[in-house]
Protein backbone atom coordinates (compact mmCIF):
# COMPACT_ATOMS: atom_id res chain seq x y z
CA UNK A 1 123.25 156.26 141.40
CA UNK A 2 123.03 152.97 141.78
CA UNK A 3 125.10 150.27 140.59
CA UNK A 4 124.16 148.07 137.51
CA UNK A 5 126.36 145.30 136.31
CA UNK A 6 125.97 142.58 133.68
CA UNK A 7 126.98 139.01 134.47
CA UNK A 8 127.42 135.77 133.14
CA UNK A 9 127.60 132.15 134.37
CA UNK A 10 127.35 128.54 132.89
CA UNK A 11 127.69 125.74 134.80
CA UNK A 12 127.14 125.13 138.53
CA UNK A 13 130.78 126.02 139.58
CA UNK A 14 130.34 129.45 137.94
CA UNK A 15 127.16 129.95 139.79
CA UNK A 16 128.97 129.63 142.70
CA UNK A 17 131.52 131.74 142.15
CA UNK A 18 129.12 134.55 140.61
CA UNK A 19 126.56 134.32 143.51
CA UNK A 20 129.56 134.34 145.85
CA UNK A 21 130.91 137.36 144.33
CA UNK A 22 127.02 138.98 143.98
CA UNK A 23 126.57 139.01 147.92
CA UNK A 24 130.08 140.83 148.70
CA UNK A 25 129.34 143.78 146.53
CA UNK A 26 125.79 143.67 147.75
CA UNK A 27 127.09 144.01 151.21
CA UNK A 28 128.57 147.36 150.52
CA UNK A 29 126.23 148.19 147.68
CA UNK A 30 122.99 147.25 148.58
CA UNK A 31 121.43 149.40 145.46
CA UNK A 32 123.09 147.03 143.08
CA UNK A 33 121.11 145.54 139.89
CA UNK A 34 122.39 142.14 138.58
CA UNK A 35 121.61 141.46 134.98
CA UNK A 36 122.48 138.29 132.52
CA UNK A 37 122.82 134.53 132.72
CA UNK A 38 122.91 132.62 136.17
CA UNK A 39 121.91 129.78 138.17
CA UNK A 40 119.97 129.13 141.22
CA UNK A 41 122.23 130.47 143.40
CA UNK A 42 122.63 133.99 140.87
CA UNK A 43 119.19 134.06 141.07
CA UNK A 44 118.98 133.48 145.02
CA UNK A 45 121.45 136.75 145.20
CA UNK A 46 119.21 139.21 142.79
CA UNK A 47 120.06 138.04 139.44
CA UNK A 48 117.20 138.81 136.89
CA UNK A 49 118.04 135.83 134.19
CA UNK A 50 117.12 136.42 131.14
CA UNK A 51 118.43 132.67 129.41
CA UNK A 52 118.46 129.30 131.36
CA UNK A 53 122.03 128.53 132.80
CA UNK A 54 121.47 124.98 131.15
CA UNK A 55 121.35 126.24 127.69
CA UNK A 56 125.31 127.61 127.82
CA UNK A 57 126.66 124.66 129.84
CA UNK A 58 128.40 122.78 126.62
CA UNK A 59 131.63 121.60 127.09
CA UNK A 60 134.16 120.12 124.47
CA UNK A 61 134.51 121.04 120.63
CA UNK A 62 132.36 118.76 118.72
CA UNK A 63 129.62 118.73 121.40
CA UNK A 64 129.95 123.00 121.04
CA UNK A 65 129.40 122.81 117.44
CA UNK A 66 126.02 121.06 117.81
CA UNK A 67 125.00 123.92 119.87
CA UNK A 68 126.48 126.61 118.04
CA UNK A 69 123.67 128.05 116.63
CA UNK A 70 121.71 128.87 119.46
CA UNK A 71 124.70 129.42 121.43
CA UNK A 72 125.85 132.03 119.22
CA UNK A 73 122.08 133.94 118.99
CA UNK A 74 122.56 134.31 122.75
CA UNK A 75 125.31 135.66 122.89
CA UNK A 76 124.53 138.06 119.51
CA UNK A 77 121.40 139.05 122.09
CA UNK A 78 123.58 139.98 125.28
CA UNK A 79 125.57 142.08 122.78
CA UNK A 80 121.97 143.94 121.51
CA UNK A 81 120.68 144.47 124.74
CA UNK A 82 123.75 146.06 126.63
CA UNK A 83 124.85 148.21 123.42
CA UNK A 84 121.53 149.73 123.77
CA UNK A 85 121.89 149.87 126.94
CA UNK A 86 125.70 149.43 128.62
CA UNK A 87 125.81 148.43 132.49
CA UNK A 88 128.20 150.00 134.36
CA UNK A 89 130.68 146.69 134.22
CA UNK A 90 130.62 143.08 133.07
CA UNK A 91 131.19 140.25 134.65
CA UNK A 92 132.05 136.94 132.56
CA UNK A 93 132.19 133.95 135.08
CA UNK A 94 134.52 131.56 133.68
CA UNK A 95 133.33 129.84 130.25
CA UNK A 96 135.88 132.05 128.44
CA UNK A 97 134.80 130.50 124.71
CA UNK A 98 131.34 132.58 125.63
CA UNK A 99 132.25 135.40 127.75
CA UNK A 100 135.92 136.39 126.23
CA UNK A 101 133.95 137.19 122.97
CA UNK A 102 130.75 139.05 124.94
CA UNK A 103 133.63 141.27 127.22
CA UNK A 104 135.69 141.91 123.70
CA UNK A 105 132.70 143.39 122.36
CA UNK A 106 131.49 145.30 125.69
CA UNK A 107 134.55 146.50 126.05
CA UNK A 108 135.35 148.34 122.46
CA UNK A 109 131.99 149.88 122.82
CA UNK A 110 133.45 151.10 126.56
CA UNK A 111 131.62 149.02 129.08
CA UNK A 112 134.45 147.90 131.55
CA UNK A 113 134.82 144.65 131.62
CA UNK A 114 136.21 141.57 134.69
CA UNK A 115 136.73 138.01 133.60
CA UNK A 116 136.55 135.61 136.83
CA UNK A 117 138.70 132.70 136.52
CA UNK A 118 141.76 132.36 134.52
CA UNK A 119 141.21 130.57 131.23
CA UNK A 120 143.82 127.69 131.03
CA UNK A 121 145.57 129.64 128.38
CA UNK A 122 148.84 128.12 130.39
CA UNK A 123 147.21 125.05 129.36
CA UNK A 124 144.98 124.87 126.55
CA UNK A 125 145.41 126.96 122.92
CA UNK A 126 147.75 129.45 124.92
CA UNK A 127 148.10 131.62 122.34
CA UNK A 128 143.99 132.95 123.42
CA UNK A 129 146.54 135.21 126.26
CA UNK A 130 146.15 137.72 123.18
CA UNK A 131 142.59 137.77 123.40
CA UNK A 132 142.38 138.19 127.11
CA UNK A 133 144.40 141.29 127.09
CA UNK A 134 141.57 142.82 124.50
CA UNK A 135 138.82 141.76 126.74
CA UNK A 136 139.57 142.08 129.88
CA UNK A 137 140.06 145.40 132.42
CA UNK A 138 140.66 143.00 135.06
CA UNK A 139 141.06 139.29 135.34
CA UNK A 140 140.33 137.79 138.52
CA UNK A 141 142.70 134.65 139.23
CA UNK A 142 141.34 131.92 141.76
CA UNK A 143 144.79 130.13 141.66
CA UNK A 144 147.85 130.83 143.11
CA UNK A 145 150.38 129.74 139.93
CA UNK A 146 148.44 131.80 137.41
CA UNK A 147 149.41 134.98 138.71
CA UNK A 148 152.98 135.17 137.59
CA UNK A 149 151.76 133.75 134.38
CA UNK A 150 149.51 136.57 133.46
CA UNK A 151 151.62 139.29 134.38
CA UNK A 152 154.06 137.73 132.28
CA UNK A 153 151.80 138.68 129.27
CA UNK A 154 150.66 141.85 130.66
CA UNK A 155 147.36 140.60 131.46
CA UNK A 156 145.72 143.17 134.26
CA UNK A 157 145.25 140.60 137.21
CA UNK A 158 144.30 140.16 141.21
CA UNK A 159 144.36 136.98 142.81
CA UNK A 160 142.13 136.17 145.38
CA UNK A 161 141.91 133.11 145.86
CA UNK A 162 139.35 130.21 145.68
CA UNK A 163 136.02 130.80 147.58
CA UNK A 164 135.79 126.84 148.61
CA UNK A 165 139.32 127.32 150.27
CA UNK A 166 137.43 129.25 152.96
CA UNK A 167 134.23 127.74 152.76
CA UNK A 168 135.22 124.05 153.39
CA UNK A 169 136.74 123.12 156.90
CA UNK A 170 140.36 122.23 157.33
CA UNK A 171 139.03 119.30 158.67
CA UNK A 172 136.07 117.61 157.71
CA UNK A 173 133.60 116.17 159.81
CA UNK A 174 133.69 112.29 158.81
CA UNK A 175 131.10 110.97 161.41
CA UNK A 176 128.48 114.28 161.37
CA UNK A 177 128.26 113.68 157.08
CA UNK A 178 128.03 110.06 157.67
CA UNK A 179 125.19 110.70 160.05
CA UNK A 180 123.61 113.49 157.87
CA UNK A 181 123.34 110.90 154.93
CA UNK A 182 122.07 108.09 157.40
CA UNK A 183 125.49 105.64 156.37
CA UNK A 184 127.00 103.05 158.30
CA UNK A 185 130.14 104.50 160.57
CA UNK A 186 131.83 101.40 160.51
CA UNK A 187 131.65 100.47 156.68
CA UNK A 188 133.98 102.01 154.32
CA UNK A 189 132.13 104.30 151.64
CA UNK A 190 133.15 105.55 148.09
CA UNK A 191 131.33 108.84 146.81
CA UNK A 192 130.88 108.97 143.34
CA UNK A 193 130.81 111.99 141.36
CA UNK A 194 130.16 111.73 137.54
CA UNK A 195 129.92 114.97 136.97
CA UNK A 196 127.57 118.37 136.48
CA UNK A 197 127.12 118.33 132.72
CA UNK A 198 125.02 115.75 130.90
CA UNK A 199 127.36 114.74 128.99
CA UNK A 200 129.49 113.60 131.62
CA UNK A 201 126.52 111.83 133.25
CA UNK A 202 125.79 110.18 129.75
CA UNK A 203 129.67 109.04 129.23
CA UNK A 204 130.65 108.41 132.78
CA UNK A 205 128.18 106.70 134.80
CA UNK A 206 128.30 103.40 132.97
CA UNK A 207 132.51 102.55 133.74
CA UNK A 208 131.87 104.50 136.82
CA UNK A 209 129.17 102.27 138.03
CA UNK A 210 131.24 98.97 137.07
CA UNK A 211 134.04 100.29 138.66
CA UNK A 212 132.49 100.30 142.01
CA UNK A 213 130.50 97.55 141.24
CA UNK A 214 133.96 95.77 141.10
CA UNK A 215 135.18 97.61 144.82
CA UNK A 216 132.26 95.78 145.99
CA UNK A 217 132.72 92.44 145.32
CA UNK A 218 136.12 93.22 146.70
CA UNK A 219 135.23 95.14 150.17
CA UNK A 220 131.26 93.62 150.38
CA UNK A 221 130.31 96.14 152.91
CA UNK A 222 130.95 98.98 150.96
CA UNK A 223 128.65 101.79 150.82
CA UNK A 224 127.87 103.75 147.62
CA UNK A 225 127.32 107.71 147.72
CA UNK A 226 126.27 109.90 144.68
CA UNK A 227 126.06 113.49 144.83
CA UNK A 228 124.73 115.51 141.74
CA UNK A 229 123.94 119.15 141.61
CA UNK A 230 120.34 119.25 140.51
CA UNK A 231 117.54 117.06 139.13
CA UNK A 232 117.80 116.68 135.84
CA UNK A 233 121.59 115.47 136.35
CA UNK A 234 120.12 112.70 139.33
CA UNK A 235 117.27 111.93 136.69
CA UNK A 236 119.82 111.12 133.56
CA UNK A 237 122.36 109.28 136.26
CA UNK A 238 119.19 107.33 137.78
CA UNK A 239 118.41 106.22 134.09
CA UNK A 240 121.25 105.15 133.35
CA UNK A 241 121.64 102.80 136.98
CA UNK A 242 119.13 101.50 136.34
CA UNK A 243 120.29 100.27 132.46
CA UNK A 244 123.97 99.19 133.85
CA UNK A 245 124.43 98.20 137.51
CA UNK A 246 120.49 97.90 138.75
CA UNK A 247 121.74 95.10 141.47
CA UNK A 248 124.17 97.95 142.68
CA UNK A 249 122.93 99.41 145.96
CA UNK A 250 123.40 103.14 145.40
CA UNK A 251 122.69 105.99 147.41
CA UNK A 252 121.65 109.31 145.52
CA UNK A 253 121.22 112.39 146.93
CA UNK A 254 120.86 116.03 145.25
CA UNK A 255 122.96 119.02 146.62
CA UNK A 256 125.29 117.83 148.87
CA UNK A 257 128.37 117.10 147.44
CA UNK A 258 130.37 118.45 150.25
CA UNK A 259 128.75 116.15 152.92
CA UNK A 260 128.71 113.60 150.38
CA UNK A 261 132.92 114.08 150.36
CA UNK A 262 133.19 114.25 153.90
CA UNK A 263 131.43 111.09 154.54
CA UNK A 264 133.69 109.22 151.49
CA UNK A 265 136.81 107.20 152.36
CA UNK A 266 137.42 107.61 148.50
CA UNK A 267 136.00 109.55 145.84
CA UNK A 268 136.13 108.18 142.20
CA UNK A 269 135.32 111.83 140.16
CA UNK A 270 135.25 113.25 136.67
CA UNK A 271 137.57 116.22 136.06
CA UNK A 272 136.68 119.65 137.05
CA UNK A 273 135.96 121.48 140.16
CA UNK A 274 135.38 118.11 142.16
CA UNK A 275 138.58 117.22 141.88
CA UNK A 276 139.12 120.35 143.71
CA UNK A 277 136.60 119.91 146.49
CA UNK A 278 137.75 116.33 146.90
CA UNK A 279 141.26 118.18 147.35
CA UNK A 280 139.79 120.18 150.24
CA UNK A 281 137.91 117.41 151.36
CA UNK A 282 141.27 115.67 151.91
CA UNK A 283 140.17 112.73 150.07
CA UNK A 284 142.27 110.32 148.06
CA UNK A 285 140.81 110.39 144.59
CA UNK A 286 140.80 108.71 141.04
CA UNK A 287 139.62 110.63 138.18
CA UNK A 288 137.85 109.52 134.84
CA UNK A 289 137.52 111.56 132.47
CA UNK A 290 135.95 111.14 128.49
CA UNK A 291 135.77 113.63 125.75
CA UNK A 292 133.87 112.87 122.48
CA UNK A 293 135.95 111.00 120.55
CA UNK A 294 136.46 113.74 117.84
CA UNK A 295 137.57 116.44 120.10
CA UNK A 296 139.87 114.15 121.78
CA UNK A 297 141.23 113.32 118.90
CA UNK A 298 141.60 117.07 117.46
CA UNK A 299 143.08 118.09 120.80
CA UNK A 300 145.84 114.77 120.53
CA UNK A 301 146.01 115.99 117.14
CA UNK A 302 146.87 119.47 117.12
CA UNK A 303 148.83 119.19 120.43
CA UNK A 304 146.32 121.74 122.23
CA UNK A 305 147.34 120.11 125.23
CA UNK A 306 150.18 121.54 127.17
CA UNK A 307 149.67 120.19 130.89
CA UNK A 308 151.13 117.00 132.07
CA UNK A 309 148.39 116.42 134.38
CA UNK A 310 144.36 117.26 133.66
CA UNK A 311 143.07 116.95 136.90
CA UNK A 312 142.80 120.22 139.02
CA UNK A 313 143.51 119.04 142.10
CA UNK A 314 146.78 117.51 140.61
CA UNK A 315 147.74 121.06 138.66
CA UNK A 316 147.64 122.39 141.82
CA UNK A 317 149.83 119.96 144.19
CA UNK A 318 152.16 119.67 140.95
CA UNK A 319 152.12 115.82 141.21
CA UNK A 320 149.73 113.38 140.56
CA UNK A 321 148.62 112.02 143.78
CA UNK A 322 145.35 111.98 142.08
CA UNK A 323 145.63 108.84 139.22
CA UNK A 324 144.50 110.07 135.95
CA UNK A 325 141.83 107.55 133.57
CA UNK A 326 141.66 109.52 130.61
CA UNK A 327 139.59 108.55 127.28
CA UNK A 328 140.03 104.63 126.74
CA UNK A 329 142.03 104.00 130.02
CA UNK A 330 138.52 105.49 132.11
CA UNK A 331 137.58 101.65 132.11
CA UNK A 332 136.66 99.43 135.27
CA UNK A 333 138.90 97.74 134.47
CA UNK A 334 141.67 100.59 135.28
CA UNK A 335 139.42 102.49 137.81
CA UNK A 336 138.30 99.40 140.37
CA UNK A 337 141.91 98.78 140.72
CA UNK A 338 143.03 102.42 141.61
CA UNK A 339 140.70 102.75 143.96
CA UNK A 340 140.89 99.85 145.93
CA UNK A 341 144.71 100.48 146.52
CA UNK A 342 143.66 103.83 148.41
CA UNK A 343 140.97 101.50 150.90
CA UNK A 344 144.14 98.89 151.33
CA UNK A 345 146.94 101.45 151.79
CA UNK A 346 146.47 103.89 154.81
CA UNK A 347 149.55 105.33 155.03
CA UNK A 348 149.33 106.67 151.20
CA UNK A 349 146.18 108.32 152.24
CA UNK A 350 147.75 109.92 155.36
CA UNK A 351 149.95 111.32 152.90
CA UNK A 352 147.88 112.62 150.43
CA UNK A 353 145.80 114.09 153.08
CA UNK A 354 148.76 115.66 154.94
CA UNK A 355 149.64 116.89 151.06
CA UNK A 356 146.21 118.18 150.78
CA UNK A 357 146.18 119.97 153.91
CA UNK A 358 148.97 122.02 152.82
CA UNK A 359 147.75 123.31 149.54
CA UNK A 360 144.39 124.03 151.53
CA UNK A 361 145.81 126.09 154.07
CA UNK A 362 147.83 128.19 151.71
CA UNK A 363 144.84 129.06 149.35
CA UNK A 364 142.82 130.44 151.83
CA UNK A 365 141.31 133.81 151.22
CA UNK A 366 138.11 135.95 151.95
CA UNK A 367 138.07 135.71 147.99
CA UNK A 368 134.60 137.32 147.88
CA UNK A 369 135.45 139.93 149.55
CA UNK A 370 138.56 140.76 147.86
CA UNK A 371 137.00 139.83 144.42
CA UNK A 372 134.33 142.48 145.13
CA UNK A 373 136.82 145.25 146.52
CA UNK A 374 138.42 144.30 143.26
CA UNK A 375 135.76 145.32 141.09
CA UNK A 376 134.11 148.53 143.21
CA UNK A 377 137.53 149.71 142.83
CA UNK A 378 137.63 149.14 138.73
CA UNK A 379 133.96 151.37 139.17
CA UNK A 380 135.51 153.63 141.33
CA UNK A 381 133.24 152.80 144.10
CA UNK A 382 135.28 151.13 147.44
CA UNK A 383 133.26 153.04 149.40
CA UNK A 384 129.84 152.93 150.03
CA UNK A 385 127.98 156.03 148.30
């Protein structure tokens, strides 16, 4: 019979991941039906969508109670459809404030259920390692320190690794991305990357755009690269150039971060999965990040907050090679400063990028591959029927 599973995404880096993880059980499975919530990419591998991915991509807790409503009908309407009729397995991609609930509920009525992506319960309201053990049959771990964790709290887990590990070179091609985007060889360039979600675009972009504007009366050649993942983001960001820096000569371009990174001497990011790419990128990095002010001030609050450092890419190394500009220190100000040591100090970035070498090399995996063996062997189904 063939294979039907439920999955859902929402944001671009779950996209990823899900589409990744779509086209290895494919491979074996070519009968498979792919139901839910996805992206471009889901969509590319078979997904039949029933909600845009847009409409779940909310981050933050005051920004998630203004879409609560309709957040919460969604959901209630997952719950309707695959109750009346249950998919052979689940699949929630990340967004564990969405999907935890959904696989909870799947999973008491007996649909077997995967979470992809550790929630940073070692980070953030641990105590939801409770609710992870009620909704998951299997979590799949893209990290290498979360596995002790979760076994720890008897949390069923495989790790397999991160899919960019494998997918991004061990050493970029500096001069080929340069090309591709038609820059200068012989000027320095900073990518800028303000992040997938519009309201990082809407908070960001502003002391992100004075902060290079700054580098550039500094380092006058400098050339100015911004990636962002679809149209609408480049549309919002465009607006907002053209309110704050309009005399800044900026480069847009839509969908290719990674060349975009390769091409950078330095990367000034938001937190999140860039941080990660830039790590595998080998680029030295400064991160901004802003919250509204309410949740930051709930999460300083309530001590929700357990990590010392919030950028991925530092969580990972362990040390903050990465500076952090969180809240009211992301200012130009801060920012310009930061990242014009990294242009002015080689040896610190031949040191971060031995650093990031490292941590590359020891996170590579054929994750979608062993993520899929993963699940067909939760169905019972390793081999091809």
């Amino acid at each position: 019979m063939a294979l039907r599973i439920g999955i859902v995404a929402a944001e671009p880096s779950g996209d990823l991941l899900g589409a990744g993880l779509m086209g290895a059980i494919r491979a074996s499975h070519p009968e498979v039906e792919f139901e839910g919530i996805g992206g471009e990419r889901m969509a590319a591998e078979g997904l039949q969508s029933w909600v845009p991915m847009e409409r779940l991509s909310v981050m933050g807790l005051v920004e998630v109670l203004r879409h609560l409503p309709d957040l919460l009908g969604i959901r209630r309407e997952l719950v309707r459809r695959w109750l009346a009729s249950p998919p052979d397995l689940f699949i929630g991609v990340d967004a564990p404030d969405f999907n935890l609930r959904l696989e909870t509920k799947l999973r008491e009525a007996g649909v077997r259920t995967v979470h992809y992506v550790c929630p940073t319960v070692w980070a953030w309201r641990p105590k939801r390692v409770r609710g992870l053990r009620r909704a998951v049959d299997l979590l799949l771990s893209i990290f290498p320190f979360e596995e002790a964790f979760l076994r720890r709290h008897h949390v069923p887990v495989r790790y397999v690794g991160h899919p960019l590990a494998q997918a991004f070179p061990l050493e970029p091609d500096r001069g080929a991305a340069r090309d591709a985007l038609g820059l200068d060889q012989a000027r320095p360039v900073l990518a800028i990357l303000p992040g997938s979600r519009g309201s990082e675009i809407a908070s960001l972009s502003e002391p992100f755009l004075q902060a290079a504007a700054r580098c550039r009366a500094e380092l006058p050649g400098l050339q100015l690269v911004v990636p962002l993942v679809n149209a609408r983001t480049r549309e919002a960001f465009e607006q907002l150039h053209r309110r704050h820096a309009p005399e800044l000569p900026v480069q847009v371009v839509q969908g290719q971060t990674r060349t975009a990174l390769a091409a950078a001497d330095v990367v000034l990011t938001a937190s999140g999965t860039a941080t990660f790419e830039a790590l595998l990128s080998k680029r030295p990095m400064v991160v901004g990040y802003k919250l509204h002010w309410l949740t930051y001030g709930i999460a300083r609050t309530f001590r929700l907050v357990k990590l010392e450092h919030v950028a991925m890419a530092n969580i990972i190394a362990g040390e903050q090679l990465a500076p952090e500009f969180i809240q009211h220190a992301c200012t130009p100000e801060l920012l310009a400063p930061a990242l014009l040591r990294f242009f002015r100090e080689p040896q610190t970035v031949a040191d971060i990028q031995r650093r990031y070498g490292e941590l590359h090399r020891a996170m590579e995996h054929d994750t979608n591959k062993e993520a899929a063996q993963a699940v067909l062997a939760l169905l019972g189904r390793e081999d091809n029927d």
